[in-house]
Protein backbone atom coordinates (compact mmCIF):
# COMPACT_ATOMS: atom_id res chain seq x y z
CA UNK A 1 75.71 -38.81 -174.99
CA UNK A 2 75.87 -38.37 -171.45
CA UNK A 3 73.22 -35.83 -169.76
CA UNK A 4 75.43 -32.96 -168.76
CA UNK A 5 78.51 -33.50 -170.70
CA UNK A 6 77.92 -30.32 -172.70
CA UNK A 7 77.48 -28.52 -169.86
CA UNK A 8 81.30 -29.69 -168.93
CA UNK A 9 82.26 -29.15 -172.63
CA UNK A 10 80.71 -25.31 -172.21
CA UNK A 11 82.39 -24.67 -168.55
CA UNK A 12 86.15 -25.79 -170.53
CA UNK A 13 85.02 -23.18 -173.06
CA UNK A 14 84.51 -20.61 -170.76
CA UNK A 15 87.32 -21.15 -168.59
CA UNK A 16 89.37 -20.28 -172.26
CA UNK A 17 86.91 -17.53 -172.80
CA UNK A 18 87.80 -15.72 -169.31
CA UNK A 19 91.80 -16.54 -170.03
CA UNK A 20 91.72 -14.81 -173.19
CA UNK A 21 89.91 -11.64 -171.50
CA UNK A 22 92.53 -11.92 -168.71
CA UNK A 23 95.38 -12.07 -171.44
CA UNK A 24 94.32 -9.56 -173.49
CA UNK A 25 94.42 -7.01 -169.65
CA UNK A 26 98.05 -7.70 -169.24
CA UNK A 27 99.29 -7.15 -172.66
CA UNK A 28 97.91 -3.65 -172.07
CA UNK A 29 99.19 -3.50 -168.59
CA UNK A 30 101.39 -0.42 -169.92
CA UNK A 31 98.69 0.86 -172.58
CA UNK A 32 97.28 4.71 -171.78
CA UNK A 33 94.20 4.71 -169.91
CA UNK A 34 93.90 1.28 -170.77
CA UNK A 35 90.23 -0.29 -168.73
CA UNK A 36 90.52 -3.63 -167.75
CA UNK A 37 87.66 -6.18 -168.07
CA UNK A 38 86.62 -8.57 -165.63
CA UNK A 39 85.11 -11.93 -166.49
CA UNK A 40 82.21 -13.70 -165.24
CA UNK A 41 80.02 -16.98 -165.87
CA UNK A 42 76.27 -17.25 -166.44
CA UNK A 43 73.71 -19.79 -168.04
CA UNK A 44 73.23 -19.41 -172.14
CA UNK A 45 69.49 -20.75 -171.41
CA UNK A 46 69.45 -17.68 -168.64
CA UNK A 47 70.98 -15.00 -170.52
CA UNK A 48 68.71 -16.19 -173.18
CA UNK A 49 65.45 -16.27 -171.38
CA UNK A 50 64.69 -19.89 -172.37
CA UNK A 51 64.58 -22.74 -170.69
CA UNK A 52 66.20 -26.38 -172.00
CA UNK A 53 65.08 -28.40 -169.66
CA UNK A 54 61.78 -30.20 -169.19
CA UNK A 55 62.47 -30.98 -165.16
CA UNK A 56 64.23 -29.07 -162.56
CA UNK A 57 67.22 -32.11 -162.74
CA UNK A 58 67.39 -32.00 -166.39
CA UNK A 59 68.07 -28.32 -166.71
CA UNK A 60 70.67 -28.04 -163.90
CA UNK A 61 72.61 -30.74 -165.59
CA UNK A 62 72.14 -29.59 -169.52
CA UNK A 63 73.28 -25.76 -169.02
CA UNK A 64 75.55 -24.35 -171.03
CA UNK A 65 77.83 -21.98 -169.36
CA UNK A 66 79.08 -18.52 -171.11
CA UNK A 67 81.86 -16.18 -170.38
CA UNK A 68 80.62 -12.29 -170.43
CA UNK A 69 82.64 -9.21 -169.46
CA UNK A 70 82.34 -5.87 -167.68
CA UNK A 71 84.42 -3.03 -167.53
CA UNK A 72 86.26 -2.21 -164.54
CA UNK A 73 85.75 1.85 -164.95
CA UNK A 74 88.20 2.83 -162.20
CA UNK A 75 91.05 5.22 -162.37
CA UNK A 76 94.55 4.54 -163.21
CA UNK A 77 97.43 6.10 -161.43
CA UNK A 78 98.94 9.63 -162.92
CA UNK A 79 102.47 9.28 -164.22
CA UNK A 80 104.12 12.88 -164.69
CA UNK A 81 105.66 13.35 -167.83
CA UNK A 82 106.18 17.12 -168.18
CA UNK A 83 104.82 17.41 -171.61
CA UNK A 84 102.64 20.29 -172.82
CA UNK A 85 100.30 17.60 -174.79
CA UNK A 86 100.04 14.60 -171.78
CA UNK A 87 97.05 15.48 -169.93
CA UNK A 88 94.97 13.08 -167.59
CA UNK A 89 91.43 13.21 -166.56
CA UNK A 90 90.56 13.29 -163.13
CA UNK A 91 87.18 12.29 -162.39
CA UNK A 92 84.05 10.91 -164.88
CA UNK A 93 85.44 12.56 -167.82
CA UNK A 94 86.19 11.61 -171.73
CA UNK A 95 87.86 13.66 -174.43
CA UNK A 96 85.39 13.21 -177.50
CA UNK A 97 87.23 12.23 -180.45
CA UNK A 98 86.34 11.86 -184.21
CA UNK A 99 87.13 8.15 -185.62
CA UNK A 100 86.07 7.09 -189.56
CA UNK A 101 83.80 4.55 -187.57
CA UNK A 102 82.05 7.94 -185.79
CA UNK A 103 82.39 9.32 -183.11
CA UNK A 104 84.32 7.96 -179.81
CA UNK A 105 85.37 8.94 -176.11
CA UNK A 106 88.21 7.95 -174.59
CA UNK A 107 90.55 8.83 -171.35
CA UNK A 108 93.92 8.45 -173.28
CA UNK A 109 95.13 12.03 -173.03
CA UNK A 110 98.62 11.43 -175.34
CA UNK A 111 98.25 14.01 -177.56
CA UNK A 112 99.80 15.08 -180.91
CA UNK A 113 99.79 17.61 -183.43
CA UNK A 114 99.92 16.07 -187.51
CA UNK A 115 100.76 18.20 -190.29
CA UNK A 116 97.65 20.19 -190.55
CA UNK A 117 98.45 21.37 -187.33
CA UNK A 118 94.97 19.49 -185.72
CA UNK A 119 95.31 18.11 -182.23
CA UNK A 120 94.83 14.11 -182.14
CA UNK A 121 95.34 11.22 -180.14
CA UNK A 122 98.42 9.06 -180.43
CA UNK A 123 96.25 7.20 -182.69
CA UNK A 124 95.87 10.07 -184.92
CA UNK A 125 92.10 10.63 -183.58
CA UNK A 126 91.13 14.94 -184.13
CA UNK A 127 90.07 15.98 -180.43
CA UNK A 128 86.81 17.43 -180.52
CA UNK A 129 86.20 20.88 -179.24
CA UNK A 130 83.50 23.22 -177.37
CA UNK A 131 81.93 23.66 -180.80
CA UNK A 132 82.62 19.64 -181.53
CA UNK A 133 84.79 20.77 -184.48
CA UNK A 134 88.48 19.76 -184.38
CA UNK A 135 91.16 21.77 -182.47
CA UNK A 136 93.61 23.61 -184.98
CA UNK A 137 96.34 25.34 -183.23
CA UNK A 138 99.27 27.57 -185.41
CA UNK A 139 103.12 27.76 -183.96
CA UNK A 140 103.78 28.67 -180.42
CA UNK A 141 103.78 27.16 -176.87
CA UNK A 142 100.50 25.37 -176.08
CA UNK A 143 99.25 25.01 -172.58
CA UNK A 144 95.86 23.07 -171.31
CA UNK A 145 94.68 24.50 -168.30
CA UNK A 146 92.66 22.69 -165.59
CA UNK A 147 89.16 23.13 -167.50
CA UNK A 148 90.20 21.52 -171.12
CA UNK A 149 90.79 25.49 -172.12
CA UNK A 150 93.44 24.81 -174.83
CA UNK A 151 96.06 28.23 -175.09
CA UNK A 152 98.60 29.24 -177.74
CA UNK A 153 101.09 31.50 -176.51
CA UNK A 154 98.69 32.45 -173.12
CA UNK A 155 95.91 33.32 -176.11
CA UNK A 156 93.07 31.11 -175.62
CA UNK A 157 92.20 29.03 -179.20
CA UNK A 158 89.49 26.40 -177.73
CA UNK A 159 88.03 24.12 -175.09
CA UNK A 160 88.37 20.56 -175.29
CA UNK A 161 84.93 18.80 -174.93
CA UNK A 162 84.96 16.16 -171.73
CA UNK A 163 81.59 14.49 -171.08
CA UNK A 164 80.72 12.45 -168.82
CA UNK A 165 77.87 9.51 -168.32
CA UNK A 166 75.47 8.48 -165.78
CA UNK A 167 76.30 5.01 -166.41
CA UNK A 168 79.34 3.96 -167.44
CA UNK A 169 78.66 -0.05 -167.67
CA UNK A 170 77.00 0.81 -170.48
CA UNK A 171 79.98 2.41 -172.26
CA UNK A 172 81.28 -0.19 -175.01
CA UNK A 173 85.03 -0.57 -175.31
CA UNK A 174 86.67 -0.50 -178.90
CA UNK A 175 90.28 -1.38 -178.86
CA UNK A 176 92.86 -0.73 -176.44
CA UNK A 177 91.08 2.84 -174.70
CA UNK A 178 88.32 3.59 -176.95
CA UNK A 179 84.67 3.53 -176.07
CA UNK A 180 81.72 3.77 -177.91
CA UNK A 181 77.91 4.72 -176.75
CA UNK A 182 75.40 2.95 -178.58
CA UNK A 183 72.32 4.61 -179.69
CA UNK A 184 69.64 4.02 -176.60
CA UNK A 185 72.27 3.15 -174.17
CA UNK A 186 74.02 5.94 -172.36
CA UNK A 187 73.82 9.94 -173.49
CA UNK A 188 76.61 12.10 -172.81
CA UNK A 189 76.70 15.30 -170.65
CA UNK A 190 78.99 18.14 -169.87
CA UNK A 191 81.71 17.33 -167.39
CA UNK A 192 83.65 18.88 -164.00
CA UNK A 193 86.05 16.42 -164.37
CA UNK A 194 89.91 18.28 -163.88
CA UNK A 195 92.28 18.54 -166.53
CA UNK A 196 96.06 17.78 -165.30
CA UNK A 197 98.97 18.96 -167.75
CA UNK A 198 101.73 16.78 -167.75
CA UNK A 199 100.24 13.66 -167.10
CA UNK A 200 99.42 10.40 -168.26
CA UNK A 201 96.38 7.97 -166.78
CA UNK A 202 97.95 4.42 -166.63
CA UNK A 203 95.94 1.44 -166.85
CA UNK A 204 94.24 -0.15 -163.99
CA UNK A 205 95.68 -3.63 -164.28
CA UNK A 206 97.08 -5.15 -161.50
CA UNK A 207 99.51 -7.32 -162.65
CA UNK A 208 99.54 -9.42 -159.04
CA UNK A 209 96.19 -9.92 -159.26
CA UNK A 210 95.77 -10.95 -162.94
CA UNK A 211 98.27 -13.27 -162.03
CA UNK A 212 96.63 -15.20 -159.45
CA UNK A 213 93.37 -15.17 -161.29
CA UNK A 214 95.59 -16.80 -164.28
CA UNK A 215 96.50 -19.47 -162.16
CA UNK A 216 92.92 -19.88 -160.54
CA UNK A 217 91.44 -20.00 -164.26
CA UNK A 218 93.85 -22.99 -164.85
CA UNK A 219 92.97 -24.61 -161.92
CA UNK A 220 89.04 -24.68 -162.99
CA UNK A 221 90.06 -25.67 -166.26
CA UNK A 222 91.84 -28.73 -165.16
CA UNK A 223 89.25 -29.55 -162.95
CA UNK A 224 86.49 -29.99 -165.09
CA UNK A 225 88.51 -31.58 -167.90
CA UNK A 226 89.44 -34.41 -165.10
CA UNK A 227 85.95 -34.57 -164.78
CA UNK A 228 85.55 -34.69 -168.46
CA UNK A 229 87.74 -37.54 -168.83
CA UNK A 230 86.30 -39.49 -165.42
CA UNK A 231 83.01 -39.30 -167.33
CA UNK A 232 83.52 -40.08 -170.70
CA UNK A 233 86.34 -43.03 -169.88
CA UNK A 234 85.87 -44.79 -166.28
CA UNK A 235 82.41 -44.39 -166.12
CA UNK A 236 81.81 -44.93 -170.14
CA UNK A 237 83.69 -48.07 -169.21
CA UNK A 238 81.97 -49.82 -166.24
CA UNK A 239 78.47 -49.10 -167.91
CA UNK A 240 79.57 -50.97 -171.27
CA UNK A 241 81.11 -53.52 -168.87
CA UNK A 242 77.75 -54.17 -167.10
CA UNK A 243 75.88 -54.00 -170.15
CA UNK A 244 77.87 -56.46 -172.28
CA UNK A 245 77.39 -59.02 -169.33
């Protein structure tokens, strides 16, 4: 086998990787809160803290490249929608929510109330409160002021619980707005983040952008598969040439 042709074979892999990740942003171009990830390319050997090589030439030409993603954390756009339950987080803020898998955080502020009367997600999440027991409200009109403080008929009930994190990279994502913080890896604090009624957080893909990156992913692709196909064929061919004679 030729020296470097897995290193090729690994750079056509990742090139799919990073088109999948780029894929999977614009189907949720219109999904609440939704945080878009952002590819990029580093040596296995590196990431691994091994070497492969046994000379400097050997190991630049036997890498194998591998597609990893980061979270861009930014904030969406609001998008009024007048109802009671929207809210949207301004600032480093995330409604804690209660999940069979444990507990999560998330910015998606479409809210519901099920049968039990328990506010949830759209998902069908419980929200948290102050006392990080779920928020039970009875009939009437509710109304979320600016600090989470969740009222039934202007009688206060609760007070959602927003936390925030000193580093969000190390927030895990979990499905379309969900995020997870692994044991170790980020701890959660209380939050000034503002509370708007009435609105939604939209997602921070830009379509325009994820467009051109498409097309630029494509371009790499093709690239190194012409390369592929110059090595393994034309080449391949000239040195059996030379060797048969």
């Amino acid at each position: 086998m030729n020296s470097g042709i897995y290193t090729a074979y690994s750079g056509m892999q990742a090139q799919l990787d990073a088109l999948e990740m780029l894929a999977n942003n614009l189907a949720n171009i219109n999904t609440t809160a939704f945080k878009e990830e952002k590819a990029f390319f580093t040596y296995l050997n590196q990431s691994l803290g091994t070497s492969e090589g046994t000379g400097d030439l050997n190991e630049a030409m036997n890498r194998s490249v591998r597609t990893l993603g980061t979270v861009n954390t930014a904030e969406g756009s609001l998008s009024p929608t007048g109802r009671d339950l929207d809210i949207a987080i301004e600032g480093n803020g995330f409604l804690v929510i209660d999940t069979p898998r444990g507990i999560r955080y998330t910015r998606n502020g479409s809210l519901r109330l099920n049968t039990q009367s328990v506010l949830t997600t759209s998902d069908g999440y419980p929200v948290l409160g102050a006392n990080r027991r779920p928020i039970t409200l009875g009939p009437g009109k509710v109304h979320i002021n600016l600090d989470g403080e969740v009222s039934l008929d202007d009688s206060a009930v609760d007070r959602m619980k927003i936390v925030s994190f000193d580093d969000l990279s190390k927030l895990e994502k979990e499905g379309g707005s969900l995020f997870i913080s692994r044991a170790g890896q980020s701890s959660e604090k209380a939050s000034d983040a503002t509370v708007k009624s009435g609105y939604l957080e939209q997602s921070n893909v830009n379509a325009v952008t994820s467009v051109v990156q498409m097309v630029e992913i494509l371009r790499h692709f093709e690239a190194i598969q012409k390369s592929v196909n110059l090595l393994m064929n034309d080449i391949n061919a000239k040195v059996i040439d030379k060797l048969g004679k």
